[in-house]
Protein backbone atom coordinates (compact mmCIF):
# COMPACT_ATOMS: atom_id res chain seq x y z
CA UNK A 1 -35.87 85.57 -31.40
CA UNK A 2 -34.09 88.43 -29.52
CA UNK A 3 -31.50 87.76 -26.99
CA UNK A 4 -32.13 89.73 -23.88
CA UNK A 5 -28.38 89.79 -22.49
CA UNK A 6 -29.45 92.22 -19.48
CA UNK A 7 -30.54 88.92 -17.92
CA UNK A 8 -27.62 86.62 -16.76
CA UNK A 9 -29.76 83.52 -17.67
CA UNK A 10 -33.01 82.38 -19.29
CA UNK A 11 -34.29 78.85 -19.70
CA UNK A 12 -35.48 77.70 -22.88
CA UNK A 13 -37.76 74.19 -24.07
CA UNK A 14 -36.38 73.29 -20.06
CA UNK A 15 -32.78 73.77 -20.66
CA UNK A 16 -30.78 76.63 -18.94
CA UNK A 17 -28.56 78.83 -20.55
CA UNK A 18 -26.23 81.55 -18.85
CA UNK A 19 -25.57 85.02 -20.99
CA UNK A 20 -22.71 87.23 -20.80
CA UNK A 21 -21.25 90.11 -22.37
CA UNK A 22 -17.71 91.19 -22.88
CA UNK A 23 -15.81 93.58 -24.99
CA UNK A 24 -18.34 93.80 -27.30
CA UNK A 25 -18.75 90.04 -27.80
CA UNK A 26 -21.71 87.81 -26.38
CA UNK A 27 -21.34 84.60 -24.99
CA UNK A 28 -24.26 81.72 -24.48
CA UNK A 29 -23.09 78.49 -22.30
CA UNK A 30 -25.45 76.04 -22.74
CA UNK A 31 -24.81 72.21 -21.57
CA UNK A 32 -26.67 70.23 -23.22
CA UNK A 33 -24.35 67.74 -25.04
CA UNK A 34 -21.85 67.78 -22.04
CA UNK A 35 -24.09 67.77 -19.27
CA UNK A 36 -21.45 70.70 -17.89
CA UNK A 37 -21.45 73.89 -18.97
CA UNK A 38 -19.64 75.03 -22.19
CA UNK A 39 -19.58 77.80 -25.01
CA UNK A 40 -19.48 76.63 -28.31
CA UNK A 41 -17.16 78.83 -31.01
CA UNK A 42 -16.68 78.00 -34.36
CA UNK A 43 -13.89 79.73 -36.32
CA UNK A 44 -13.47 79.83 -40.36
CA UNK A 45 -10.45 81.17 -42.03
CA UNK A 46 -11.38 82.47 -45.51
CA UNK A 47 -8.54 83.97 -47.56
CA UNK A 48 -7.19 86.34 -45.10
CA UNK A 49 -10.80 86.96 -43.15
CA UNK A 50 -11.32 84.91 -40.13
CA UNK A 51 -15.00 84.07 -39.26
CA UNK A 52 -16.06 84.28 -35.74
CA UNK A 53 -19.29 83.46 -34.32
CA UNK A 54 -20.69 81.20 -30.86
CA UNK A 55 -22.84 78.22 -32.18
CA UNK A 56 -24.76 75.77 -30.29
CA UNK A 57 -23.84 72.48 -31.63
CA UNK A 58 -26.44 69.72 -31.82
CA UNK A 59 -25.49 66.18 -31.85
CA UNK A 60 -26.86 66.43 -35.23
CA UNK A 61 -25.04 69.05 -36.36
CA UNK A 62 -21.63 67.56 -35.01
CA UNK A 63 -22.36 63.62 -37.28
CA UNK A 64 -23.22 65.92 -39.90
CA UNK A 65 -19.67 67.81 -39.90
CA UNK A 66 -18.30 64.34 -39.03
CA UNK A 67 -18.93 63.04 -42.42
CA UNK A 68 -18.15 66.86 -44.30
CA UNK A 69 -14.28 65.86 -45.01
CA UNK A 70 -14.65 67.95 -48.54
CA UNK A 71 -15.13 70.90 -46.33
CA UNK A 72 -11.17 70.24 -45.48
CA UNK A 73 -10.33 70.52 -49.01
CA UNK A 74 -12.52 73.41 -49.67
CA UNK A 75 -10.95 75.16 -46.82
CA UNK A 76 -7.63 74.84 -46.82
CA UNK A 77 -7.14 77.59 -43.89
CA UNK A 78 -8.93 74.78 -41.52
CA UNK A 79 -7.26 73.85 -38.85
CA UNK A 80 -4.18 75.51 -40.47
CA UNK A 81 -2.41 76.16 -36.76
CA UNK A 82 -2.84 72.54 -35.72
CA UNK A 83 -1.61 71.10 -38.77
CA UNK A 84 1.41 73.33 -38.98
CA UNK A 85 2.02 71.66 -35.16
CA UNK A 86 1.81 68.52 -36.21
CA UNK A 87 4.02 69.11 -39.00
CA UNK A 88 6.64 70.67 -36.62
CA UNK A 89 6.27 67.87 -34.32
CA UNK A 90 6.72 65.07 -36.89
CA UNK A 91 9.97 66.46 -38.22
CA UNK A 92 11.23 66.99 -34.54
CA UNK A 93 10.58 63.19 -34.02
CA UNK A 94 11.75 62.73 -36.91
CA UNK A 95 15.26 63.91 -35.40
CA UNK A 96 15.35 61.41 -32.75
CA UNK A 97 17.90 59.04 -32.75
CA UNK A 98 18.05 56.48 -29.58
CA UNK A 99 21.20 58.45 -27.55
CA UNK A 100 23.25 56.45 -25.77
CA UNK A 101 23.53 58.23 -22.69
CA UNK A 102 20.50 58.62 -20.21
CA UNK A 103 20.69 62.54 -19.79
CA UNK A 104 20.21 62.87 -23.65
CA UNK A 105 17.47 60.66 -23.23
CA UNK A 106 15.70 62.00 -20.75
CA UNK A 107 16.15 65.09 -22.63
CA UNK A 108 14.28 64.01 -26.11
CA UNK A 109 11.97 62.21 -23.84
CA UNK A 110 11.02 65.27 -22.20
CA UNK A 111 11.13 67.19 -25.88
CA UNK A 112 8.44 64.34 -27.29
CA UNK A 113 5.84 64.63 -24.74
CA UNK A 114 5.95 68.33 -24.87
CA UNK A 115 2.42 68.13 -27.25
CA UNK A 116 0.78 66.03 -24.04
CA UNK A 117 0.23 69.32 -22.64
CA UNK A 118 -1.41 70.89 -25.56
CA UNK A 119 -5.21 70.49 -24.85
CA UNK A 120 -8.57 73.07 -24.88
CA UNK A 121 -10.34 75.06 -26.65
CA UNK A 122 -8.36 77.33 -29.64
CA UNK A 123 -8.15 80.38 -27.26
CA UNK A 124 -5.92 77.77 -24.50
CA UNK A 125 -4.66 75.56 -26.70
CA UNK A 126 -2.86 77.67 -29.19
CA UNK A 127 -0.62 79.83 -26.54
CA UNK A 128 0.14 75.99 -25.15
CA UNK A 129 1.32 75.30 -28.45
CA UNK A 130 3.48 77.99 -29.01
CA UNK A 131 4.87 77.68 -25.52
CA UNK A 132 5.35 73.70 -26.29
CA UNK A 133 7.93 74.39 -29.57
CA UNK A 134 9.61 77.38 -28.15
CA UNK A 135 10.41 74.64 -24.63
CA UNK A 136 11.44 72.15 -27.54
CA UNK A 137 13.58 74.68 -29.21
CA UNK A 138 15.58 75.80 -26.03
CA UNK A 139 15.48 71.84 -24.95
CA UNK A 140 16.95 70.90 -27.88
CA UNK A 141 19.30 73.71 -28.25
CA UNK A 142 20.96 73.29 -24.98
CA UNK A 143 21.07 69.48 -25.48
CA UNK A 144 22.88 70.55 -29.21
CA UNK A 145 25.58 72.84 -27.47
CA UNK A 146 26.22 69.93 -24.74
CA UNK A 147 27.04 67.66 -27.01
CA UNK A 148 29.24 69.70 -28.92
CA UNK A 149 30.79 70.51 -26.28
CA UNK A 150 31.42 66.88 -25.55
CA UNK A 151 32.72 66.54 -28.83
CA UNK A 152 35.06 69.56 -28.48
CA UNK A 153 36.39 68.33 -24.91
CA UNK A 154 36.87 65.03 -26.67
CA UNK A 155 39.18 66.16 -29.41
């Protein structure tokens, strides 16, 4: 079948779609599993090629990728990004120790929920990411040279 992207929608078996062009790349939104509108993407990371394309996902499709965990260890670029997060996160949690004062607390507080605001679609999510650990960093770093300057003002 031949997409006709002149059109800004068509309606196929009863189900609207909307179709859109930019830069070069086409988009479909389609929402069927949703029941509001969404483009699907699907990325692959293969060596050093990332794989690109828009997909609509059936629920079929989706129980069938569900049970694919060997696809995880065959690809070991999956997810790479997120996992690499996580990792970062767990070893800034792993930092924490309860402070005793309530400004340091707040602080680490404020440092931990950071990844609450990391949600979306790979294109959203991974600038929120980014922006999350470099607010951690600065967080943290600020909260270091306090407290060494506590310690200095101490001695």
């Amino acid at each position: 079948m031949l997409g006709d992207f002149s059109k800004s929608a068509v309606t196929l078996k009863g189900s609207p779609y909307r179709l859109r062009v930019k830069d070069g790349d086409y988009f479909i939104t389609e929402s069927y599993l949703s029941g509001k509108e969404q483009e699907r993407r699907v990325e692959f990371t293969l060596g050093s090629r990332t794989i690109r394309f828009k997909i609509k996902c059936r629920p079929w499709m989706l129980r069938l990728m569900r049970r694919g965990k060997f696809l995880r260890r065959m690809l070991p670029a999956w997810h790479a990004k997120e996992r690499a997060f996580r990792s970062w996160y767990f070893d800034v949690a792993d930092q924490f120790a309860a402070p005793a004062d309530s400004a340091s607390y707040a602080t680490w507080l404020k440092v931990l929920r950071l990844p609450e605001e990391v949600t979306g679609y790979r294109e959203v999510r991974y600038p929120k990411m980014e922006l999350a650990q470099k607010r951690a960093e600065e967080m943290l770093a600020s909260f270091s040279n306090q407290h060494a300057s506590k310690k200095m003002e101490s001695l």
